[in-house]
PDB file of N, CA and C in Angstrom:
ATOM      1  N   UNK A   1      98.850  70.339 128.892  1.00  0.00           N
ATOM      2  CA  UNK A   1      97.635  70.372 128.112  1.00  0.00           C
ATOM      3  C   UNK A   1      96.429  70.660 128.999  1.00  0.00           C
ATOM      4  N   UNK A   2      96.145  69.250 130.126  1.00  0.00           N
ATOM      5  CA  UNK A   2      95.140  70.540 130.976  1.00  0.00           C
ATOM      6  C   UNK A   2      95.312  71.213 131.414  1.00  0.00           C
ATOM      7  N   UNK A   3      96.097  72.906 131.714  1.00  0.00           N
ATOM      8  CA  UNK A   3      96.691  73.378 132.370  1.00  0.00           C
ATOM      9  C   UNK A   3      96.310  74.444 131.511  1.00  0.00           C
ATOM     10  N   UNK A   4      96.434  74.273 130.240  1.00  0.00           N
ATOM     11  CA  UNK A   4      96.039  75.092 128.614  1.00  0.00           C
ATOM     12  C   UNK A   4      94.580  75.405 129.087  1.00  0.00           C
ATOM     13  N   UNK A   5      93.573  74.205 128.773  1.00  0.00           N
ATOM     14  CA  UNK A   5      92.654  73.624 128.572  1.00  0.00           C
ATOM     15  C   UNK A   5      91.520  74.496 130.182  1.00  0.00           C
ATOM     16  N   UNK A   6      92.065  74.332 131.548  1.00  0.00           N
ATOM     17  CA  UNK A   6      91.554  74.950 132.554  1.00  0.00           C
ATOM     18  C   UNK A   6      92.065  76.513 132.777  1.00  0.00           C
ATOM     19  N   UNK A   7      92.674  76.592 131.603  1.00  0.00           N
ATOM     20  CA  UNK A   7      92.965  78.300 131.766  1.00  0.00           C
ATOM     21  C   UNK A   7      92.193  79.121 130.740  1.00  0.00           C
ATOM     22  N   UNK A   8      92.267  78.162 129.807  1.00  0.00           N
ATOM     23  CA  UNK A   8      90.919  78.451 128.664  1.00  0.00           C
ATOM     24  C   UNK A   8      89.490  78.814 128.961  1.00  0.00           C
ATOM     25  N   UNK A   9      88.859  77.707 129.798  1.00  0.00           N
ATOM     26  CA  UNK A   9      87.514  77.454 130.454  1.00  0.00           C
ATOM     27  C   UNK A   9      87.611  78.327 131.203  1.00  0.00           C
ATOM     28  N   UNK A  10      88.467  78.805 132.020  1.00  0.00           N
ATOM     29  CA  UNK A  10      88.464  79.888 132.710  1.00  0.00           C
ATOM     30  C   UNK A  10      87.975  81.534 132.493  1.00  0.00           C
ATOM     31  N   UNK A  11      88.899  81.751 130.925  1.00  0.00           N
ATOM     32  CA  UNK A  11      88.840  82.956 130.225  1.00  0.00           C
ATOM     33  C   UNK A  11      87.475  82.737 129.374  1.00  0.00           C
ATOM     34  N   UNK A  12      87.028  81.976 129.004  1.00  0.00           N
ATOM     35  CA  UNK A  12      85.376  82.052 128.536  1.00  0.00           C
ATOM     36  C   UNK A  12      84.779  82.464 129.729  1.00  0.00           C
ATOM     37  N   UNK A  13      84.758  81.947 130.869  1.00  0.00           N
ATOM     38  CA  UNK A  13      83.385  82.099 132.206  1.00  0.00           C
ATOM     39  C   UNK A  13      83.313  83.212 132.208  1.00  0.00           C
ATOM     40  N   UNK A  14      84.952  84.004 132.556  1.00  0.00           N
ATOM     41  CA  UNK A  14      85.016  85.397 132.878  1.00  0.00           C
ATOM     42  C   UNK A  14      84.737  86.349 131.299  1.00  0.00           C
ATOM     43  N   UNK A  15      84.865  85.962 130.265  1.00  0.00           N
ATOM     44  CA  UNK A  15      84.196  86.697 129.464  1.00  0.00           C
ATOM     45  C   UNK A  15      82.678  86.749 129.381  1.00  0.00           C
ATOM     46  N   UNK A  16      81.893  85.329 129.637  1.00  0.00           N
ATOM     47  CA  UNK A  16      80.482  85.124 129.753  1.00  0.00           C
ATOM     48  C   UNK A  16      80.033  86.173 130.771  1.00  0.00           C
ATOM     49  N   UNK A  17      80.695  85.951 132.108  1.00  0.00           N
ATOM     50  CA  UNK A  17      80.369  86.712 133.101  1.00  0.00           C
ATOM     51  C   UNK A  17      80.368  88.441 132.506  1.00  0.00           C
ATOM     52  N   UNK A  18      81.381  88.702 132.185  1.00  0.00           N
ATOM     53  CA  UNK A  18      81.314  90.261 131.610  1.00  0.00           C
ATOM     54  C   UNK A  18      80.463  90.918 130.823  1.00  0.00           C
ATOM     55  N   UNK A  19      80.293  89.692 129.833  1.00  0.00           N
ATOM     56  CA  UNK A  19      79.049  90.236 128.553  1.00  0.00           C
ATOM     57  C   UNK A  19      77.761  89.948 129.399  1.00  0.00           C
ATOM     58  N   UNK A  20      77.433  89.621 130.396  1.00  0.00           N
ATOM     59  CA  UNK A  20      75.871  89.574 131.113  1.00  0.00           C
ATOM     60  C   UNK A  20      75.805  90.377 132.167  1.00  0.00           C
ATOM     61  N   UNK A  21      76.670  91.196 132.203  1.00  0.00           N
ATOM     62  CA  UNK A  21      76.792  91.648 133.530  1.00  0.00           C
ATOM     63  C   UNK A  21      75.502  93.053 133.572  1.00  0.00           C
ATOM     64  N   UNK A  22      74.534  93.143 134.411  1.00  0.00           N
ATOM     65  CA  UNK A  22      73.615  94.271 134.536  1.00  0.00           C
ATOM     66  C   UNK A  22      73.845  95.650 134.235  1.00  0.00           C
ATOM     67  N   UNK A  23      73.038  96.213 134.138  1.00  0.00           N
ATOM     68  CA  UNK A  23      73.085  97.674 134.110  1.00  0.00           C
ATOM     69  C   UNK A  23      73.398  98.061 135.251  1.00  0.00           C
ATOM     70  N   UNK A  24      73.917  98.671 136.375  1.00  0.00           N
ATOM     71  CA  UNK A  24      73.377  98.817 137.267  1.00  0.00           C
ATOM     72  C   UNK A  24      72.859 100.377 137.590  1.00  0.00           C
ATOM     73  N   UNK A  25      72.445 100.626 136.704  1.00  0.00           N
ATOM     74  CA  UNK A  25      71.236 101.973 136.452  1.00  0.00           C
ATOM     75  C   UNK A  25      69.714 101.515 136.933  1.00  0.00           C
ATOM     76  N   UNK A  26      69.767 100.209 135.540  1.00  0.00           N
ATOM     77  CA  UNK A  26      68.569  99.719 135.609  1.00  0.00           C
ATOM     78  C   UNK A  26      68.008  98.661 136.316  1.00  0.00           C
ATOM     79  N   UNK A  27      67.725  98.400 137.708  1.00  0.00           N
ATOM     80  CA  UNK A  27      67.693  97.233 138.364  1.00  0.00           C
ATOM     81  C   UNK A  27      66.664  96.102 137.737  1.00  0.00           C
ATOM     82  N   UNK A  28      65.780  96.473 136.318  1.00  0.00           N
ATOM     83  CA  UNK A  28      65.371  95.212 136.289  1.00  0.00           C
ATOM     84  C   UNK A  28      66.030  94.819 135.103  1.00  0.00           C
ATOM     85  N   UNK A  29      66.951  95.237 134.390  1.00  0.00           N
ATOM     86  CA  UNK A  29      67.727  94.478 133.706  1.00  0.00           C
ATOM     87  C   UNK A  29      67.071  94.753 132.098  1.00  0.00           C
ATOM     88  N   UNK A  30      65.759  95.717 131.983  1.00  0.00           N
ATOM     89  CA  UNK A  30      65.098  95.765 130.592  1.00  0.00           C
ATOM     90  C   UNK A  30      65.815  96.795 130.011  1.00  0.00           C
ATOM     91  N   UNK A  31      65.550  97.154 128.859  1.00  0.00           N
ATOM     92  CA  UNK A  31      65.895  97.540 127.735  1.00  0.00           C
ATOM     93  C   UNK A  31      65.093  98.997 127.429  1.00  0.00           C
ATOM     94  N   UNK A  32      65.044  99.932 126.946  1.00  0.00           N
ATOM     95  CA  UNK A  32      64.583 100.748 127.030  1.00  0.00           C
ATOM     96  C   UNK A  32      64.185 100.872 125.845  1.00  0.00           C
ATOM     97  N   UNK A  33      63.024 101.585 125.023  1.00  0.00           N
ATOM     98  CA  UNK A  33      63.010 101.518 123.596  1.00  0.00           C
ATOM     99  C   UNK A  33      63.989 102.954 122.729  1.00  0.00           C
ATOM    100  N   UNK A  34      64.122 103.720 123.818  1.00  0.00           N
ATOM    101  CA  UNK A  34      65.516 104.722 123.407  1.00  0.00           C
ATOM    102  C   UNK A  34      66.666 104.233 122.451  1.00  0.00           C
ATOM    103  N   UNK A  35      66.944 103.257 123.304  1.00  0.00           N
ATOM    104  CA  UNK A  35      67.996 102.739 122.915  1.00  0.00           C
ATOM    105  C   UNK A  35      68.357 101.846 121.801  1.00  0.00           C
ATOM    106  N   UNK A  36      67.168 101.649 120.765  1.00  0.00           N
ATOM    107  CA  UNK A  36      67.261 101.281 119.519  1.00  0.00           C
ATOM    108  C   UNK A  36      68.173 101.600 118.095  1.00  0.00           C
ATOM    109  N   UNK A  37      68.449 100.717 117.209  1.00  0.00           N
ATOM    110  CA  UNK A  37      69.297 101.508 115.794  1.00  0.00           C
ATOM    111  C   UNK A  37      68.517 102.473 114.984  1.00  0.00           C
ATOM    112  N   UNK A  38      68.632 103.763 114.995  1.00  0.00           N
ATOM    113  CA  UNK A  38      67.641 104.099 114.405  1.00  0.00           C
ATOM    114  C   UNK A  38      68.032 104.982 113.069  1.00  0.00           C
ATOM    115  N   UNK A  39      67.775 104.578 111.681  1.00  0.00           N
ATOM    116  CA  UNK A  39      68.207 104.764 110.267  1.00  0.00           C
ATOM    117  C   UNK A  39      67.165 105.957 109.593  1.00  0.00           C
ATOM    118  N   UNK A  40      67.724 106.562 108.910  1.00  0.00           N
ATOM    119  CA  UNK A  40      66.485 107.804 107.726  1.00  0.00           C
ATOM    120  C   UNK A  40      66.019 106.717 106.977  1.00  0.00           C
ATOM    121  N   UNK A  41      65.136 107.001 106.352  1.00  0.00           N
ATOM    122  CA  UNK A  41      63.782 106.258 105.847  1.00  0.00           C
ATOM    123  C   UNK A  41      64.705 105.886 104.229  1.00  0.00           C
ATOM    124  N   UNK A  42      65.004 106.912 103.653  1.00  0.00           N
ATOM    125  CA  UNK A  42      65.914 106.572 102.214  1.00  0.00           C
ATOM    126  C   UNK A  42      67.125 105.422 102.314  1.00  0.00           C
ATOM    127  N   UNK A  43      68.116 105.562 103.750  1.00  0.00           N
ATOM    128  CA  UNK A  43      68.169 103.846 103.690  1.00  0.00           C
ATOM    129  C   UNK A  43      68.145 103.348 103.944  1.00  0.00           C
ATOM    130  N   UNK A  44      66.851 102.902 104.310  1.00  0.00           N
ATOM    131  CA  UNK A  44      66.079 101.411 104.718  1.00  0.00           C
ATOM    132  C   UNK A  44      65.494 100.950 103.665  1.00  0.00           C
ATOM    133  N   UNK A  45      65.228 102.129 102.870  1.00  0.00           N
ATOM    134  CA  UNK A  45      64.231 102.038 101.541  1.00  0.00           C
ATOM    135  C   UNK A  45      65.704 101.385 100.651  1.00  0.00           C
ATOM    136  N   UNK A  46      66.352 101.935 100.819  1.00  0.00           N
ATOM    137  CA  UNK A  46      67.472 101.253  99.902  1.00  0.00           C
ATOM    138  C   UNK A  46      67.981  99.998 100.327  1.00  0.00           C
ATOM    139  N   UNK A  47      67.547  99.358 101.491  1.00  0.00           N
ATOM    140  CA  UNK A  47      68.252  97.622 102.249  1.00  0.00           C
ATOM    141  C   UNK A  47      67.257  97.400 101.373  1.00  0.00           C
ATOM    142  N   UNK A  48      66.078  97.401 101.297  1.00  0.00           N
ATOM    143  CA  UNK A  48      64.489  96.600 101.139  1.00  0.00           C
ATOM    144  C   UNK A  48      63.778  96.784 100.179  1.00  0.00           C
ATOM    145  N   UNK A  49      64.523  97.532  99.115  1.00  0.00           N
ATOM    146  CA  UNK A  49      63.991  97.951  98.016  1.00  0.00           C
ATOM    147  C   UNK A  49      63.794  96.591  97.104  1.00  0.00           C
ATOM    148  N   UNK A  50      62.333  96.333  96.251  1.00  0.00           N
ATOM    149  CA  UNK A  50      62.027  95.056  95.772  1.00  0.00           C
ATOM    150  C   UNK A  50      62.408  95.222  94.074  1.00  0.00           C
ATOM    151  N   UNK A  51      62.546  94.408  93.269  1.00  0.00           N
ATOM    152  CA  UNK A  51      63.030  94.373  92.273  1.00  0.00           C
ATOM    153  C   UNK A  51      61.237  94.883  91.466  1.00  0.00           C
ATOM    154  N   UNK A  52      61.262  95.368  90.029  1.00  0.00           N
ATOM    155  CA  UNK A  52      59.889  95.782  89.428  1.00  0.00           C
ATOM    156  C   UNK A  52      59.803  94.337  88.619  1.00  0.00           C
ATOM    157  N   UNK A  53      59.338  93.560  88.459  1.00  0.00           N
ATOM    158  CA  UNK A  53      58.977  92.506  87.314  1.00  0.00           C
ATOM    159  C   UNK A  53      58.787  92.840  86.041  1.00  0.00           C
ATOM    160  N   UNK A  54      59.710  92.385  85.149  1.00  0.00           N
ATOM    161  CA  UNK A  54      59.912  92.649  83.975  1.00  0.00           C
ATOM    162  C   UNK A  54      58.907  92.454  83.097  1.00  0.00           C
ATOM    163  N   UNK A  55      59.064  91.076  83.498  1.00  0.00           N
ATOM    164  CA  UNK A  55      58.288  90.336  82.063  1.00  0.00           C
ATOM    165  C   UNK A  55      57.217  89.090  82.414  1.00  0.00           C
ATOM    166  N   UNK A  56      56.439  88.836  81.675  1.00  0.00           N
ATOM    167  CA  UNK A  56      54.724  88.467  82.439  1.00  0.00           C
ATOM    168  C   UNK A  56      55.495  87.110  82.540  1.00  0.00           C
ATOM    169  N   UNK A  57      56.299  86.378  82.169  1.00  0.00           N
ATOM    170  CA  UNK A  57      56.609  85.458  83.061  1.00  0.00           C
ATOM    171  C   UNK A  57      57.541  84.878  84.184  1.00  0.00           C
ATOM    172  N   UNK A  58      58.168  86.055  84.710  1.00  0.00           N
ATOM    173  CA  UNK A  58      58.369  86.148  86.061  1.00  0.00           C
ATOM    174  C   UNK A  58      56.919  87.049  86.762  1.00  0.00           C
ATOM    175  N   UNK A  59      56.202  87.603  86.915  1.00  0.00           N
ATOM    176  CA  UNK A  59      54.896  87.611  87.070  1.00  0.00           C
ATOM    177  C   UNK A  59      54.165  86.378  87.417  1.00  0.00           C
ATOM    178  N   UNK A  60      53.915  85.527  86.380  1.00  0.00           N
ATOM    179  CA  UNK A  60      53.334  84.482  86.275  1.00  0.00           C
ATOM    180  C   UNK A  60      54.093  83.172  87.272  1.00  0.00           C
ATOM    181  N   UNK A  61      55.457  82.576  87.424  1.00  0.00           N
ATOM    182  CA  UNK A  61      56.283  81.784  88.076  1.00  0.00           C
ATOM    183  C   UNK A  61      56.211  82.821  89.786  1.00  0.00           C
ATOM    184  N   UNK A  62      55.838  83.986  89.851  1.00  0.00           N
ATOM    185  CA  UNK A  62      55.780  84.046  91.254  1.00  0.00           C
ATOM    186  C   UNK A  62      54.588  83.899  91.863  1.00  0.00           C
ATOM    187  N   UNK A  63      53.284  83.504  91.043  1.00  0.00           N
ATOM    188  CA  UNK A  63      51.918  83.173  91.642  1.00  0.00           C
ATOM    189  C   UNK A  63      52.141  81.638  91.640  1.00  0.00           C
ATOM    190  N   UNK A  64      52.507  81.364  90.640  1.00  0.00           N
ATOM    191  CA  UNK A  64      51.644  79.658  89.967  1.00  0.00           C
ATOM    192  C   UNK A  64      53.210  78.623  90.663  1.00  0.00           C
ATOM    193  N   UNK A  65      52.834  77.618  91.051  1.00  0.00           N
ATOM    194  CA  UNK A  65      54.346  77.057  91.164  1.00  0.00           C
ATOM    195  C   UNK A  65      54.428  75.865  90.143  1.00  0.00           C
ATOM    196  N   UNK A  66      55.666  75.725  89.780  1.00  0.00           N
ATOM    197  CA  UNK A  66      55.942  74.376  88.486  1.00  0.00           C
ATOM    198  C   UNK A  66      55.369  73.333  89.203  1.00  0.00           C
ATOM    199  N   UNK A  67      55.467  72.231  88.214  1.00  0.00           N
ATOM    200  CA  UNK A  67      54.543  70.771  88.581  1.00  0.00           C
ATOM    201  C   UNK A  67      56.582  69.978  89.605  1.00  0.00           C
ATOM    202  N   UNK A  68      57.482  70.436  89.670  1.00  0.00           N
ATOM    203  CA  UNK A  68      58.087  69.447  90.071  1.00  0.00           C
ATOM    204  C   UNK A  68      58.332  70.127  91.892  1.00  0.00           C
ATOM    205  N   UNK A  69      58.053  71.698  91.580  1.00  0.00           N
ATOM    206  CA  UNK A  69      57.603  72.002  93.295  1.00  0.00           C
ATOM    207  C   UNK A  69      56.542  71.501  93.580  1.00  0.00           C
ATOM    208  N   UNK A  70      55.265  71.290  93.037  1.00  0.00           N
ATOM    209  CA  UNK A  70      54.023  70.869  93.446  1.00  0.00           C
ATOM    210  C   UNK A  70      54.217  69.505  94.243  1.00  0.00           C
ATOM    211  N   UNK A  71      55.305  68.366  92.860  1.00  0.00           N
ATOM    212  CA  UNK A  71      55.592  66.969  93.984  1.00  0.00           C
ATOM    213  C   UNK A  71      56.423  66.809  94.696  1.00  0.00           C
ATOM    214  N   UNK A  72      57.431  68.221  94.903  1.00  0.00           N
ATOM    215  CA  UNK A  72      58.007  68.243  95.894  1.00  0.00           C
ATOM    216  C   UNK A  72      57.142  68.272  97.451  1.00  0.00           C
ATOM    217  N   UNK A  73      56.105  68.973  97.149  1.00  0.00           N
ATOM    218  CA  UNK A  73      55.715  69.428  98.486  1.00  0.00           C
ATOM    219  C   UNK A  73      54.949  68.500  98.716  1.00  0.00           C
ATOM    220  N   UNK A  74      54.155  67.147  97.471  1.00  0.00           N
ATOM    221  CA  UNK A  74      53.169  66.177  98.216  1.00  0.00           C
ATOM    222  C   UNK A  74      54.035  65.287  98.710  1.00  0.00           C
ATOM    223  N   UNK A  75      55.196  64.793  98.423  1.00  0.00           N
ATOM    224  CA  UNK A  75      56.358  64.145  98.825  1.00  0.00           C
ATOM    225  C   UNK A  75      56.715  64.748 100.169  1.00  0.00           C
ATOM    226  N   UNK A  76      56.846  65.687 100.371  1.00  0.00           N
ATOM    227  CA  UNK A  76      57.580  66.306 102.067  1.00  0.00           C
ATOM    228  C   UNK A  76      55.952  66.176 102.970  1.00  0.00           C
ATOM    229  N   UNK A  77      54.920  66.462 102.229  1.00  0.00           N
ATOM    230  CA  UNK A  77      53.507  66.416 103.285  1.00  0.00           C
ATOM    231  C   UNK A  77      53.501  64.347 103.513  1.00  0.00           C
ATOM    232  N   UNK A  78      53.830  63.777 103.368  1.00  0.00           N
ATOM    233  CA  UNK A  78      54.107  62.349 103.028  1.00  0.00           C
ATOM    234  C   UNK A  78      54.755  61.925 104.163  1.00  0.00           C
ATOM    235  N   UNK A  79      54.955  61.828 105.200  1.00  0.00           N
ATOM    236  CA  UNK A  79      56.121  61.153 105.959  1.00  0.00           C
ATOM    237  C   UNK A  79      56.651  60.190 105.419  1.00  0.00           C
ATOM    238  N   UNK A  80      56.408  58.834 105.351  1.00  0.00           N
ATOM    239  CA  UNK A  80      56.868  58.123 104.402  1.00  0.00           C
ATOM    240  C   UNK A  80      58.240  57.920 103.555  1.00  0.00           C
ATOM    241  N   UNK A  81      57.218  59.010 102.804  1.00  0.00           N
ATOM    242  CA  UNK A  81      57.748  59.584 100.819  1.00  0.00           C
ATOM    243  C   UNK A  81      59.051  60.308 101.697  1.00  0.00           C
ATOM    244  N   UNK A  82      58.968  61.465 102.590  1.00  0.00           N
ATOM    245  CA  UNK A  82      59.860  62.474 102.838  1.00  0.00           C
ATOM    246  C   UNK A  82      60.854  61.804 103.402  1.00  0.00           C
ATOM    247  N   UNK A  83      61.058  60.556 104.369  1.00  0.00           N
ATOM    248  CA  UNK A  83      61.884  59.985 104.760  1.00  0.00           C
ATOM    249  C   UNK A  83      62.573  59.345 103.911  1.00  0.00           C
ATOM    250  N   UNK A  84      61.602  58.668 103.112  1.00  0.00           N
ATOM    251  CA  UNK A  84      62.756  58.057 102.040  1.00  0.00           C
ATOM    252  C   UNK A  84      63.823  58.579 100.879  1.00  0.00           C
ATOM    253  N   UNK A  85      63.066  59.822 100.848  1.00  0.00           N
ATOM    254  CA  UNK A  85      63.831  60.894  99.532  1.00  0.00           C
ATOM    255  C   UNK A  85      64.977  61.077 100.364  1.00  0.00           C
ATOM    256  N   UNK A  86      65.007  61.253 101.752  1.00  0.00           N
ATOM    257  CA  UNK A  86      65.847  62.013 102.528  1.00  0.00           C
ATOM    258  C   UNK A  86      67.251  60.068 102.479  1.00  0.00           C
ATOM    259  N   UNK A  87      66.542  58.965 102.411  1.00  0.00           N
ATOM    260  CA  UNK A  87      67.641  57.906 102.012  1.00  0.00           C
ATOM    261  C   UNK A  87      68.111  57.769 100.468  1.00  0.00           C
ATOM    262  N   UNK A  88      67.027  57.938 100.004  1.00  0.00           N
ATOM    263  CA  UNK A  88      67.224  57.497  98.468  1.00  0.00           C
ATOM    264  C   UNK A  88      67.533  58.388  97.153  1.00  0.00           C
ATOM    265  N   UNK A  89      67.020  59.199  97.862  1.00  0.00           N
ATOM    266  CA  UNK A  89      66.753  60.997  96.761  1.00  0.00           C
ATOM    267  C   UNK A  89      65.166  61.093  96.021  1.00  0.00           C
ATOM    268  N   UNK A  90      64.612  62.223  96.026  1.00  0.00           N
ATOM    269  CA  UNK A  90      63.387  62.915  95.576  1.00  0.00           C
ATOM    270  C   UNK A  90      62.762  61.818  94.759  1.00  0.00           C
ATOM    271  N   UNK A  91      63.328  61.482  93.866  1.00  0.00           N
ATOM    272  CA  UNK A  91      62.484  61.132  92.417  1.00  0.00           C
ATOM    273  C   UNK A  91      62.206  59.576  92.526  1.00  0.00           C
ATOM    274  N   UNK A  92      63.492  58.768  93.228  1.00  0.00           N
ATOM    275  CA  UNK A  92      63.270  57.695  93.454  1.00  0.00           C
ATOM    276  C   UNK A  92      61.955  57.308  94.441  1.00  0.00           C
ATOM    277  N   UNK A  93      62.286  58.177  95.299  1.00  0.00           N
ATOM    278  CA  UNK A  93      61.181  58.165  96.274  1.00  0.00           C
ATOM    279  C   UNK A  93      60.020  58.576  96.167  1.00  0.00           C
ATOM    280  N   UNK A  94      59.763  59.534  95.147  1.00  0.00           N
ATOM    281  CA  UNK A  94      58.388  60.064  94.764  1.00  0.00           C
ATOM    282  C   UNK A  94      57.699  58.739  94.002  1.00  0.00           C
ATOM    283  N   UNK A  95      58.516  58.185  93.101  1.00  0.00           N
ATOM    284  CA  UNK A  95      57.953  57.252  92.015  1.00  0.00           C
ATOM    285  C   UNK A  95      57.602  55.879  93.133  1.00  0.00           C
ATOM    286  N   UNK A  96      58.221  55.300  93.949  1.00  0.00           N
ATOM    287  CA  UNK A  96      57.803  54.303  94.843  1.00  0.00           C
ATOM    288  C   UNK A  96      56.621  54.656  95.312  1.00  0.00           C
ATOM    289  N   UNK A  97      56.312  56.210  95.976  1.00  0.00           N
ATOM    290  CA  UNK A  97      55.167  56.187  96.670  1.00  0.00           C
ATOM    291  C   UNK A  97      53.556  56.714  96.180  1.00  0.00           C
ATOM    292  N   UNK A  98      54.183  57.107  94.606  1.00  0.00           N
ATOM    293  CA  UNK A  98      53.004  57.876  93.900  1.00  0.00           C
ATOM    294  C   UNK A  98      52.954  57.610  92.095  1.00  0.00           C
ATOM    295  N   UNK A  99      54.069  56.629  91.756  1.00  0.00           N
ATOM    296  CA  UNK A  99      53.957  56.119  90.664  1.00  0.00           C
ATOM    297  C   UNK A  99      54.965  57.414  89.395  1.00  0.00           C
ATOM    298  N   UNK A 100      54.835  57.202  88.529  1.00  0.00           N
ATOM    299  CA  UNK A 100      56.050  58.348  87.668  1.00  0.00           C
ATOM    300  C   UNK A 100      55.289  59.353  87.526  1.00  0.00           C
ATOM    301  N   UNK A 101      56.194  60.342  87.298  1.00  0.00           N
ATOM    302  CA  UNK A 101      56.046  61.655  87.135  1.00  0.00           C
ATOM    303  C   UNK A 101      56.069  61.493  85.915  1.00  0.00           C
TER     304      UNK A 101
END
């Protein structure tokens, strides 16, 4: 088993060692900006393309946020409140430190 185990540790170092190993073109070891992935504009436009909003209330839910994100976030600005949701869960913990929702 150690015998497994120090032949193992072994074959990682020498792989670590291989994947860091220098250029030796480039003696300071940088990167060139040549050498980037470089894609046509139609698909990148197609990774990142955004959805059109249908209807005025998805419109509306991506400006305004609901009232139970709102006490989510005075609950996490809370140390307190945020520690305890994180023992007790959200609601229990919101209502101890800010009364019912």
């Amino acid at each position: 088993m150690r015998s497994l185990l120090a032949s193992l540790i072994m074959t990682l170092a020498l792989a670590a060692l291989y994947c860091c190993e220098k250029d030796p073109k480039d003696p300071l070891g940088s990167r060139n900006a040549d050498t980037g992935i470089k894609i046509t504009k139609e698909v990148a436009n197609a990774f990142v393309k955004r959805q059109k909003r249908s209807s005025v209330f998805e419109w509306y839910s991506e400006y305004y946020k609901s009232p139970v994100e709102r006490m989510h976030e005075r609950c996490e600005n809370y140390p307190p409140c945020d520690y305890l949701s994180d023992q007790i869960g959200f609601p229990m913990a919101y209502n101890h430190f800010f009364g019912r929702y």
